[in-house]
C-alpha atoms as a PDB file:
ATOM      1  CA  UNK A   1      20.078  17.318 -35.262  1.00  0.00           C
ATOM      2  CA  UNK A   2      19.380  14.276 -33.090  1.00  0.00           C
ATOM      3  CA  UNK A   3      20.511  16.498 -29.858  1.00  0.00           C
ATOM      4  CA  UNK A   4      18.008  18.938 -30.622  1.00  0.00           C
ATOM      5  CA  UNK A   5      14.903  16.535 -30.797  1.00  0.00           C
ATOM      6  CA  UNK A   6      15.942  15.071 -27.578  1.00  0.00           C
ATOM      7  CA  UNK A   7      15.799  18.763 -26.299  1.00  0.00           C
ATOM      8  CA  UNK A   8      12.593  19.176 -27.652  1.00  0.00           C
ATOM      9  CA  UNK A   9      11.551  15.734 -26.528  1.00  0.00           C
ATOM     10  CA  UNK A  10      12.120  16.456 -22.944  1.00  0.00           C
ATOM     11  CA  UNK A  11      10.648  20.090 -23.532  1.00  0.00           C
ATOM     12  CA  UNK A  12       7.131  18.406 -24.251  1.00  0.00           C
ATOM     13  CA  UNK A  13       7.041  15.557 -22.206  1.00  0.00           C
ATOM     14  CA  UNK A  14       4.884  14.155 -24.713  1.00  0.00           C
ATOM     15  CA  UNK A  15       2.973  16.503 -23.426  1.00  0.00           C
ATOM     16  CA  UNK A  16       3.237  14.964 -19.880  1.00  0.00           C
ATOM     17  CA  UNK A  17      -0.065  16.491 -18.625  1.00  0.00           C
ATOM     18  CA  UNK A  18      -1.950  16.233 -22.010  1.00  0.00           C
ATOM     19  CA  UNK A  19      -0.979  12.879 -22.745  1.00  0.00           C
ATOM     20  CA  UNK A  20      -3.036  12.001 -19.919  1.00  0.00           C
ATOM     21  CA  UNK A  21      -6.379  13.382 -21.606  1.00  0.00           C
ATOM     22  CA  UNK A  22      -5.062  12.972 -25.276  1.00  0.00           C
ATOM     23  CA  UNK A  23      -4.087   9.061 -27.138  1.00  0.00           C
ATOM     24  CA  UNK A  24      -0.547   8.588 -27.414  1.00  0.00           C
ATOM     25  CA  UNK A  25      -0.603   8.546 -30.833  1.00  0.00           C
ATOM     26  CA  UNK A  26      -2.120  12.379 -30.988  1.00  0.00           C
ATOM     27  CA  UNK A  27       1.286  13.257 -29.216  1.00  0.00           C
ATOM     28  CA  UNK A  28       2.702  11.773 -31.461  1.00  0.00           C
ATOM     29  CA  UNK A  29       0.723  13.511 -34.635  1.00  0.00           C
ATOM     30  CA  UNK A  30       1.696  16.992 -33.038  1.00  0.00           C
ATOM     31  CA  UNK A  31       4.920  16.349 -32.419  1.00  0.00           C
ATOM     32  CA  UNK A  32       5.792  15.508 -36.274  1.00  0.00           C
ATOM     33  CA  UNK A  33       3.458  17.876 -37.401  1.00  0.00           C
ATOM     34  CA  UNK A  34       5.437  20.434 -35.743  1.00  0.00           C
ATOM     35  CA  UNK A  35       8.654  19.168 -36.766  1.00  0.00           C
ATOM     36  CA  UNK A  36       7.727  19.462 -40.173  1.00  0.00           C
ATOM     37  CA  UNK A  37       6.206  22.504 -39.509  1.00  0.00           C
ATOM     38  CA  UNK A  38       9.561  23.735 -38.637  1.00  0.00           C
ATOM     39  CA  UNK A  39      11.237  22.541 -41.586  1.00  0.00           C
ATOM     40  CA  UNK A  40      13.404  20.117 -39.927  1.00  0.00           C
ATOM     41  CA  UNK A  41      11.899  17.630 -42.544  1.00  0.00           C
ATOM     42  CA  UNK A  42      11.475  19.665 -45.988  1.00  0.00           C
ATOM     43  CA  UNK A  43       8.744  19.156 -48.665  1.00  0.00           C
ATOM     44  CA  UNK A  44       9.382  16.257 -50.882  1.00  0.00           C
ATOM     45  CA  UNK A  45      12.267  14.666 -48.289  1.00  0.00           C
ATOM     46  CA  UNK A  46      11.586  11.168 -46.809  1.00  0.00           C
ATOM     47  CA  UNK A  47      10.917  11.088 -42.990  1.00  0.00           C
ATOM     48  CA  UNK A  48      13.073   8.298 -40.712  1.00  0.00           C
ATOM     49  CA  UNK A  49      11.696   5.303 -40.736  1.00  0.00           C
ATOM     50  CA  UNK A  50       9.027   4.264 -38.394  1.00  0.00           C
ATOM     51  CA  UNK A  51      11.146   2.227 -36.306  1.00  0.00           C
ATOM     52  CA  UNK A  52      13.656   5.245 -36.124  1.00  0.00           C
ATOM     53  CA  UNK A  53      10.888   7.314 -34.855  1.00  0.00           C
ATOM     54  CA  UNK A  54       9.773   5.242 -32.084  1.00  0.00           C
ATOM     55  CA  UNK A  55      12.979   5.139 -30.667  1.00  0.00           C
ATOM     56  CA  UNK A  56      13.079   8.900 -30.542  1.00  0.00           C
ATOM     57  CA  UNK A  57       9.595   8.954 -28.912  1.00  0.00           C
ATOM     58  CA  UNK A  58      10.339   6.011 -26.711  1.00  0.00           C
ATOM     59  CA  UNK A  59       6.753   4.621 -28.022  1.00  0.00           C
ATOM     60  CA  UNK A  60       5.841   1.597 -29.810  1.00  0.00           C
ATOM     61  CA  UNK A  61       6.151   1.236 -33.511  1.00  0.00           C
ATOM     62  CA  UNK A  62       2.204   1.114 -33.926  1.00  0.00           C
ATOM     63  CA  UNK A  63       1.697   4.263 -32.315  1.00  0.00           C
ATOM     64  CA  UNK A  64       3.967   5.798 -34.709  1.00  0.00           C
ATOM     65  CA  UNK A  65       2.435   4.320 -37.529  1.00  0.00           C
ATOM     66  CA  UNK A  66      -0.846   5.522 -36.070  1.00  0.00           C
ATOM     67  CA  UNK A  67       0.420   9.024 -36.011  1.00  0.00           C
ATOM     68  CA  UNK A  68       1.880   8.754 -39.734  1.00  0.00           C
ATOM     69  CA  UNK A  69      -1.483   7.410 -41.337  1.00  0.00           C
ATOM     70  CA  UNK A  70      -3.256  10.353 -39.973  1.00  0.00           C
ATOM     71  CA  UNK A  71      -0.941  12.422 -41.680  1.00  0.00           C
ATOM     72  CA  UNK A  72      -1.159  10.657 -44.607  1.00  0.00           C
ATOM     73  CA  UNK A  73      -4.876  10.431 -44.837  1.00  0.00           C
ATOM     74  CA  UNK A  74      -4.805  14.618 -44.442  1.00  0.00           C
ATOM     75  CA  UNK A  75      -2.035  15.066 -47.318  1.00  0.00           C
ATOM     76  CA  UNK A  76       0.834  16.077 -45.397  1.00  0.00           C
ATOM     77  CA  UNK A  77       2.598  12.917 -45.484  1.00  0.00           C
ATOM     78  CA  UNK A  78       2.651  10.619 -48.505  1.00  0.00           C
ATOM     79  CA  UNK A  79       3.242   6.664 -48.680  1.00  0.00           C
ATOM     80  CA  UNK A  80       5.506   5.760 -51.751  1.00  0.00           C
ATOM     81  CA  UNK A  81       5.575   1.980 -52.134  1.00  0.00           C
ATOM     82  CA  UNK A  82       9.110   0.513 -51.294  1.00  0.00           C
ATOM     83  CA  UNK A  83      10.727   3.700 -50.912  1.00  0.00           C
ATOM     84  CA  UNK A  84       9.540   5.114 -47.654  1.00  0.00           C
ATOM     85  CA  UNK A  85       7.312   7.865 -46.338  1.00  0.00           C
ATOM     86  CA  UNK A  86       7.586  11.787 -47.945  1.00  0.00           C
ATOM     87  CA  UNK A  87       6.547  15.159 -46.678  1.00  0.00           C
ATOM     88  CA  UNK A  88       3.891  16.249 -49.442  1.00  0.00           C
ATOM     89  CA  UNK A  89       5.603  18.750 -52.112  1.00  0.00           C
ATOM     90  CA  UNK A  90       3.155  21.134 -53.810  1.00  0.00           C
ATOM     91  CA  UNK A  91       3.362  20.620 -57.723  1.00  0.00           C
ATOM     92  CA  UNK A  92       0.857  20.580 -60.848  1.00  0.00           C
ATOM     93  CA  UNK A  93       0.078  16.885 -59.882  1.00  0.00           C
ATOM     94  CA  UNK A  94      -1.104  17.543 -56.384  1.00  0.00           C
ATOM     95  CA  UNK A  95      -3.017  20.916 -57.128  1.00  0.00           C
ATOM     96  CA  UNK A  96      -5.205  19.026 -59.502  1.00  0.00           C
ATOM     97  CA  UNK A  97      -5.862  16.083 -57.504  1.00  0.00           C
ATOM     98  CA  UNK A  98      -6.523  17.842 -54.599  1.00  0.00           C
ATOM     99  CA  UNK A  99      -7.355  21.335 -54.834  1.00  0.00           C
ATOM    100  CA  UNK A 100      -8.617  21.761 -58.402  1.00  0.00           C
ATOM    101  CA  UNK A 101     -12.631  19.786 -58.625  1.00  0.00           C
ATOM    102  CA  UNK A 102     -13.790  21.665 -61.842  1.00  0.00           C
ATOM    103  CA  UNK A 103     -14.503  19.361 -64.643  1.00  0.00           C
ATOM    104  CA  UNK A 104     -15.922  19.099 -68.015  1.00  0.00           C
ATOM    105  CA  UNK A 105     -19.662  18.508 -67.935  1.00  0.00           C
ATOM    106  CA  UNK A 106     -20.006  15.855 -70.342  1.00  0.00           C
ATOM    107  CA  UNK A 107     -16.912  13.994 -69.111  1.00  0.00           C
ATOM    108  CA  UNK A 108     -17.812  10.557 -67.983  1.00  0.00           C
ATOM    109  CA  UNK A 109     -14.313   9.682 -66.212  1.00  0.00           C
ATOM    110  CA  UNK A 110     -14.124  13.119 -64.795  1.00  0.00           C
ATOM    111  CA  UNK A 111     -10.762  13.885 -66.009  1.00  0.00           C
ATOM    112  CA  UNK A 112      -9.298  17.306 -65.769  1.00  0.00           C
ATOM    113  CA  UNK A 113      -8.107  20.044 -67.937  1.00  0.00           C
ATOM    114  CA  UNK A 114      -5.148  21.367 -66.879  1.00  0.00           C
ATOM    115  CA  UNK A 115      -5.673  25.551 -66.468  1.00  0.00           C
ATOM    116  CA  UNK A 116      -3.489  28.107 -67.916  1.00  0.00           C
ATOM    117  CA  UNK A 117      -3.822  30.938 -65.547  1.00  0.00           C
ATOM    118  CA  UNK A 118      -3.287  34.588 -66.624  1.00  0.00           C
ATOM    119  CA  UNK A 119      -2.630  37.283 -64.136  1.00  0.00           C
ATOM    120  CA  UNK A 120      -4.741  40.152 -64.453  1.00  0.00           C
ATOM    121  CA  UNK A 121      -3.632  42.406 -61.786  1.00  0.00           C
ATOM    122  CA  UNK A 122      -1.669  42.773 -58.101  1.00  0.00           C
ATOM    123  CA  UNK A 123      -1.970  45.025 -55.806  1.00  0.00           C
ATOM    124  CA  UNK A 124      -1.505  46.207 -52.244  1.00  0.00           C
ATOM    125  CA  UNK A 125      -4.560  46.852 -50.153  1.00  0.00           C
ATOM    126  CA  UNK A 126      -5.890  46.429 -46.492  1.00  0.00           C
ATOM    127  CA  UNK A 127      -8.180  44.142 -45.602  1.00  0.00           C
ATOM    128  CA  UNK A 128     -12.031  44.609 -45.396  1.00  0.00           C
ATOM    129  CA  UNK A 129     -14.575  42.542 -42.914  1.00  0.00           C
ATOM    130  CA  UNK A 130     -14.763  39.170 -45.120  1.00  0.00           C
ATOM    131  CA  UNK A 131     -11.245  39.140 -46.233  1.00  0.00           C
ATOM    132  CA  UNK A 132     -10.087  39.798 -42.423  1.00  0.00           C
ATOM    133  CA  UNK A 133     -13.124  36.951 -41.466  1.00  0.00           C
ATOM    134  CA  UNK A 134     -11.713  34.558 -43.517  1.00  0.00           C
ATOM    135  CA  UNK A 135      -7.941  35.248 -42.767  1.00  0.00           C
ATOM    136  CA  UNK A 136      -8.323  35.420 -39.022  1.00  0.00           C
ATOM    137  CA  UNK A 137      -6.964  38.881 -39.328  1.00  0.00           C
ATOM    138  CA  UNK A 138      -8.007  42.360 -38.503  1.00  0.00           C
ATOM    139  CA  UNK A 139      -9.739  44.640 -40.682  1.00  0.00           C
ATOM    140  CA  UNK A 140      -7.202  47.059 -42.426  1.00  0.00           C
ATOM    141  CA  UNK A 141      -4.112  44.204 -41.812  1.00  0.00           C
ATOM    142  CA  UNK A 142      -2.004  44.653 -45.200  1.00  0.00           C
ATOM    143  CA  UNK A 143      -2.669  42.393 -47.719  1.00  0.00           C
ATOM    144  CA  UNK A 144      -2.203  41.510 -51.737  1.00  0.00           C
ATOM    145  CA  UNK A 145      -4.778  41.240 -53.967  1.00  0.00           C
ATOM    146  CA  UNK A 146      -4.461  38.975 -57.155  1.00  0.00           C
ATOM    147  CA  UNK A 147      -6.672  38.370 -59.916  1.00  0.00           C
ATOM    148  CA  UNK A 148      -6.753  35.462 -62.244  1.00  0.00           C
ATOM    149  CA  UNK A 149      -8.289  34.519 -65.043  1.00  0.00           C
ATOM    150  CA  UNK A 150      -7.836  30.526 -65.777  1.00  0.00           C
ATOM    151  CA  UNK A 151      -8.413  28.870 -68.599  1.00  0.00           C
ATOM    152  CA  UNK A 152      -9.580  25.338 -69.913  1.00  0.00           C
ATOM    153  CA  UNK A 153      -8.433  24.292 -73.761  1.00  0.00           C
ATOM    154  CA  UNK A 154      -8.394  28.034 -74.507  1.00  0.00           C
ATOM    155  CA  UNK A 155     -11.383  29.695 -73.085  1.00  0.00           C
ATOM    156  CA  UNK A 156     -11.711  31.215 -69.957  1.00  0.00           C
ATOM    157  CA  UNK A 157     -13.646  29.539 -67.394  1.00  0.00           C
ATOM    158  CA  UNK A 158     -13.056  30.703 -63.987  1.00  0.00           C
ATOM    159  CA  UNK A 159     -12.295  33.957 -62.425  1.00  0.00           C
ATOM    160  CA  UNK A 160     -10.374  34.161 -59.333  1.00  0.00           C
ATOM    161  CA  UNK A 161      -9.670  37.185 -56.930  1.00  0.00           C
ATOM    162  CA  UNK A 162      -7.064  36.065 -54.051  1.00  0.00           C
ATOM    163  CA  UNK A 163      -6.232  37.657 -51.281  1.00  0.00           C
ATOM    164  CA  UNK A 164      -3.358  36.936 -48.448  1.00  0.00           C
ATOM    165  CA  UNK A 165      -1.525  38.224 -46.015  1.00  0.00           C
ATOM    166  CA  UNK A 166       1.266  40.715 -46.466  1.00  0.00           C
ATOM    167  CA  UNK A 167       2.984  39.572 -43.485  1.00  0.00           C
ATOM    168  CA  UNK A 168       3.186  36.084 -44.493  1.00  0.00           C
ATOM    169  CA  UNK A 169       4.745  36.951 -48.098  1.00  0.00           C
ATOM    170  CA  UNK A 170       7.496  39.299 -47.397  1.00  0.00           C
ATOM    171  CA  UNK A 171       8.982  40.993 -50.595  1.00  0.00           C
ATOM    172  CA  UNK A 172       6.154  39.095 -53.039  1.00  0.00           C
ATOM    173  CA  UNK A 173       5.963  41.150 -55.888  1.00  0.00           C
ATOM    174  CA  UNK A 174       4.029  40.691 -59.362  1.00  0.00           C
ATOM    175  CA  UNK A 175       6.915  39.618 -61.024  1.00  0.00           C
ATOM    176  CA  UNK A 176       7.921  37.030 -58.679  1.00  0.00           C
ATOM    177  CA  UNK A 177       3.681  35.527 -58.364  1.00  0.00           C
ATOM    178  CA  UNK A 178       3.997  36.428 -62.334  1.00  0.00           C
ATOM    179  CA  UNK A 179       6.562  34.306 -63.040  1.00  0.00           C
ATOM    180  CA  UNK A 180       6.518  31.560 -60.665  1.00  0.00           C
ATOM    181  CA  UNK A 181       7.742  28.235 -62.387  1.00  0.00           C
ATOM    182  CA  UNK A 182       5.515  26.231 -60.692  1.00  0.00           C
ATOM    183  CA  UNK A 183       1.819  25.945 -59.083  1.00  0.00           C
ATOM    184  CA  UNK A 184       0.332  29.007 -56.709  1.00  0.00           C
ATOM    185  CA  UNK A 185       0.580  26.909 -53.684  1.00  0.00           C
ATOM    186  CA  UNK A 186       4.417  25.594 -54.635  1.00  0.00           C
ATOM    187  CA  UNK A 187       5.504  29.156 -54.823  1.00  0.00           C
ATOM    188  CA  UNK A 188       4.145  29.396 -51.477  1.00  0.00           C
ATOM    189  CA  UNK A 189       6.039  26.335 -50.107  1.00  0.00           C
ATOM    190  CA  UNK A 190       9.249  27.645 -51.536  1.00  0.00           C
ATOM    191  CA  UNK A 191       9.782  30.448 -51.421  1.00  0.00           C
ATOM    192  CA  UNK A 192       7.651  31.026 -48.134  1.00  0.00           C
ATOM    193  CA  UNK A 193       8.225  28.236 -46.383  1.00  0.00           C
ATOM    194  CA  UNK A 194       4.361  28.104 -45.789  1.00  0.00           C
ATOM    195  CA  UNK A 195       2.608  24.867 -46.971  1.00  0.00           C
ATOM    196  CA  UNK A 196      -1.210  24.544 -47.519  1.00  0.00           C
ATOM    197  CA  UNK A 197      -2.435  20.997 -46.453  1.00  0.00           C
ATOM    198  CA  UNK A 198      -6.273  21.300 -46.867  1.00  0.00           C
ATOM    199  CA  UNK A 199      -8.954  23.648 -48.098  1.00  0.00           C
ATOM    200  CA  UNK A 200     -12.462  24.825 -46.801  1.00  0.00           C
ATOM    201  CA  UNK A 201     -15.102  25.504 -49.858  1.00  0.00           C
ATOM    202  CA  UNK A 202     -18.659  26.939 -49.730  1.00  0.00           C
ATOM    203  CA  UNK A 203     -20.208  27.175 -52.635  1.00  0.00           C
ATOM    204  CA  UNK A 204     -23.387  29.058 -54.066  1.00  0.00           C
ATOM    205  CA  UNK A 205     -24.697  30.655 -56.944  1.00  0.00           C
ATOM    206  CA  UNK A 206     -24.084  33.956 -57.888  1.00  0.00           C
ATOM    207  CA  UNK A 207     -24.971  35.943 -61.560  1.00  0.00           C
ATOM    208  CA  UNK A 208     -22.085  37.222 -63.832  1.00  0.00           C
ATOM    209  CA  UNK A 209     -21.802  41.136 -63.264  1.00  0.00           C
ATOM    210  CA  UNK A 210     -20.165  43.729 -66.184  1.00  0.00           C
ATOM    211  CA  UNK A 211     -17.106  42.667 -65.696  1.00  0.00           C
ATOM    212  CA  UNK A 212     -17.086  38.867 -65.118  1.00  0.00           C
ATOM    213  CA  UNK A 213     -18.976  38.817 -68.275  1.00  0.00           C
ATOM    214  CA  UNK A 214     -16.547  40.277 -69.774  1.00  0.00           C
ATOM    215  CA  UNK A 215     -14.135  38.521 -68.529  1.00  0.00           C
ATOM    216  CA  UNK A 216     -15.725  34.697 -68.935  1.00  0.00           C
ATOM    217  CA  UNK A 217     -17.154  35.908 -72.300  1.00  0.00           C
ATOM    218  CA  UNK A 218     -21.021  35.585 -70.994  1.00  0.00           C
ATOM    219  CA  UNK A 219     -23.885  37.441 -70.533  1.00  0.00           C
ATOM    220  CA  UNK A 220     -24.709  39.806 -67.680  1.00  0.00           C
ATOM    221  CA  UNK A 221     -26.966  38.072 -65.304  1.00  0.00           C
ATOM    222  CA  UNK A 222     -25.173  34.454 -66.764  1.00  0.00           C
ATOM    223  CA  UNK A 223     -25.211  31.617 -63.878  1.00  0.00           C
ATOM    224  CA  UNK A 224     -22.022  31.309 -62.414  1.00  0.00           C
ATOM    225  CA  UNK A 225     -20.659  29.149 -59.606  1.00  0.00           C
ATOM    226  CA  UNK A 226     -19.162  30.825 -57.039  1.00  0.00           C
ATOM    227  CA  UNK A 227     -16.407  29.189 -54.876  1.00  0.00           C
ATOM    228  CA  UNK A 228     -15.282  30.855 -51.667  1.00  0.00           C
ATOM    229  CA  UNK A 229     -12.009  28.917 -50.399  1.00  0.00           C
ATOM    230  CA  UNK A 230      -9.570  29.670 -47.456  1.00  0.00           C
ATOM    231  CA  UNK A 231      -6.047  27.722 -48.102  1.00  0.00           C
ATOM    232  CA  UNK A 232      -5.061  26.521 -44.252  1.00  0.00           C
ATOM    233  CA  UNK A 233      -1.277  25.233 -43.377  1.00  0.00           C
ATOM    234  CA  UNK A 234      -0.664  23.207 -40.462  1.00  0.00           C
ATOM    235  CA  UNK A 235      -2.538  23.175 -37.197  1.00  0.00           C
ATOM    236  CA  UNK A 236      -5.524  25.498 -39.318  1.00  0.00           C
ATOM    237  CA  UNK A 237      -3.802  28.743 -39.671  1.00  0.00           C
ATOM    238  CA  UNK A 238      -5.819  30.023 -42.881  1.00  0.00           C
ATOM    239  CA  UNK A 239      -3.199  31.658 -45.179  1.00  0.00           C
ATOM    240  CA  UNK A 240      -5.024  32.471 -48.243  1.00  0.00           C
ATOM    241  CA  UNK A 241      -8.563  33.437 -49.695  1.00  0.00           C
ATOM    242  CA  UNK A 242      -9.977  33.186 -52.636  1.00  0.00           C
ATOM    243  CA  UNK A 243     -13.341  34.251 -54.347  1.00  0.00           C
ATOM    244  CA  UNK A 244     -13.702  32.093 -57.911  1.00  0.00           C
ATOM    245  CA  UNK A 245     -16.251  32.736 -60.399  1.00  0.00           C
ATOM    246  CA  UNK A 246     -16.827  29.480 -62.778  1.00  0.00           C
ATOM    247  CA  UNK A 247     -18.656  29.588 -66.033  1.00  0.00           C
ATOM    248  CA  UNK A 248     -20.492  26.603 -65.655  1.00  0.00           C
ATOM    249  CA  UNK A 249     -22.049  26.014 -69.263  1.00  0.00           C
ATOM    250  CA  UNK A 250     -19.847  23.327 -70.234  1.00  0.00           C
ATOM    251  CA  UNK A 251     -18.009  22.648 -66.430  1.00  0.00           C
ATOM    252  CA  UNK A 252     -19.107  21.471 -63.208  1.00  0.00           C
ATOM    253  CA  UNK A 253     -17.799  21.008 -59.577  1.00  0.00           C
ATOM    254  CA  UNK A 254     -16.543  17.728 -59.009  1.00  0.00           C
ATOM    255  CA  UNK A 255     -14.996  15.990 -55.932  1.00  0.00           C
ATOM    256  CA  UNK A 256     -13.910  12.517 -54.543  1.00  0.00           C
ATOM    257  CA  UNK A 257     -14.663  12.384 -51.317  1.00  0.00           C
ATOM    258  CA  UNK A 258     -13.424   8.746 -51.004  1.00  0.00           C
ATOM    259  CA  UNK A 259     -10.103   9.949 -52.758  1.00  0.00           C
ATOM    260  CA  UNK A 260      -9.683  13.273 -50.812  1.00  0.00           C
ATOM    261  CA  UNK A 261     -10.369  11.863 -47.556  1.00  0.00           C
END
């Protein structure tokens, strides 16, 4: 294992060239972003310690830590206090912290409901124009199309249609994204190998059609909030999107941007 980082080592260089117009510390970054990347390092397995590292690099222990606070400030490394420095695992803890921002209304301390998601249907399909626009795909590129309805202390609040890749989900079937024993995003980590570190949001407001009606128990022409979200693993590749409709009666769209950041 060590041989083959020294091989990769001399391979970049630290980017011999780039280092030139990039901070050490950068290097760094991309180099343990791509080891992890990799899986040389797998999700919720400790990294070597700092000093370890900068004897690999041949850098200076604050460079290193440089590098690793970036990562931890974007999610894909996490801190634990006396015990060292993790590669982020998905689970129900991390989806609601940082990838789940609707809460109750009238909830002072902004605490969230946990959702129960039911699968309504998947299928096989191909791409159209905002799907492939989002995905960084071409139009007609395979893909699976999954529909959610999620629910907060028994009623249904938000409707989600998600759509990703075929290529990067070999074999997923609805059994398998049916009975996953964990979060979306974990099932993506492992049994994909494919990790989603941050999210990009826009969101407007749209009017509940015949079916979302039905489906959120509202009236045609209802407010809704509509959340349009590509899932991105490392270096920006966008590996999932997803369309939510949220009843917003009783919820609202909340986010920490001192916590998240």
């Amino acid at each position: 294992m060590h041989r083959k980082w020294e091989d990769s080592s001399r391979h970049h260089k630290l980017a011999a060239g780039a280092a030139l117009a990039t901070p050490l510390y950068k290097e760094i970054k991309r180099l343990l972003t791509e080891t992890i990347s990799a899986g040389e390092w797998k999700p919720g397995a400790a990294i070597p310690a700092e000093w370890m590292l900068s004897e690999r690099f041949k850098v200076a222990v604050g460079t290193v830590r440089k590098a690793v606070d970036e990562l931890v400030n974007e999610n894909i490394l996490i801190r634990q206090q006396g015990r060292g420095t993790f590669v982020a695992a998905h689970n129900r803890a991390r989806l609601m912290f940082h990838f789940f921002h609707i809460v109750k209304s009238d909830r002072v301390d902004s605490a969230k409901d946990t959702p129960l998601v039911e699968m309504l249907s998947f299928r096989k399909g191909s791409a159209n124009i905002e799907e492939a626009a989002h995905l960084g795909i071409a139009v007609s590129t395979k893909v699976y199309r999954i529909r959610n309805v999620l629910r907060l202390v028994d009623k249904p609040i938000i409707f989600d249609a998600i759509t990703i890749p075929q290529a990067l989900f070999p074999k997923l079937t609805a059994s398998t994204f049916k009975g996953r024993p964990n979060t979306i995003y974990h099932l993506y980590q492992s049994a994909f190998d494919i990790t989603v570190v941050r999210s990009a949001e826009r969101l407007r407001a749209r009017l509940a059609d015949i079916e979302t009606a039905e489906l959120l128990g509202v009236k045609v022409g209802a407010p809704l909030l509509e959340i349009r979200r590509v899932a991105m693993s490392f270096n920006d590749a966008p590996v999932e999107f997803r369309r939510s409709l949220v009843n917003t009666e009783h919820y609202e769209y909340f986010s920490d941007l001192a916590k998240n950041s």
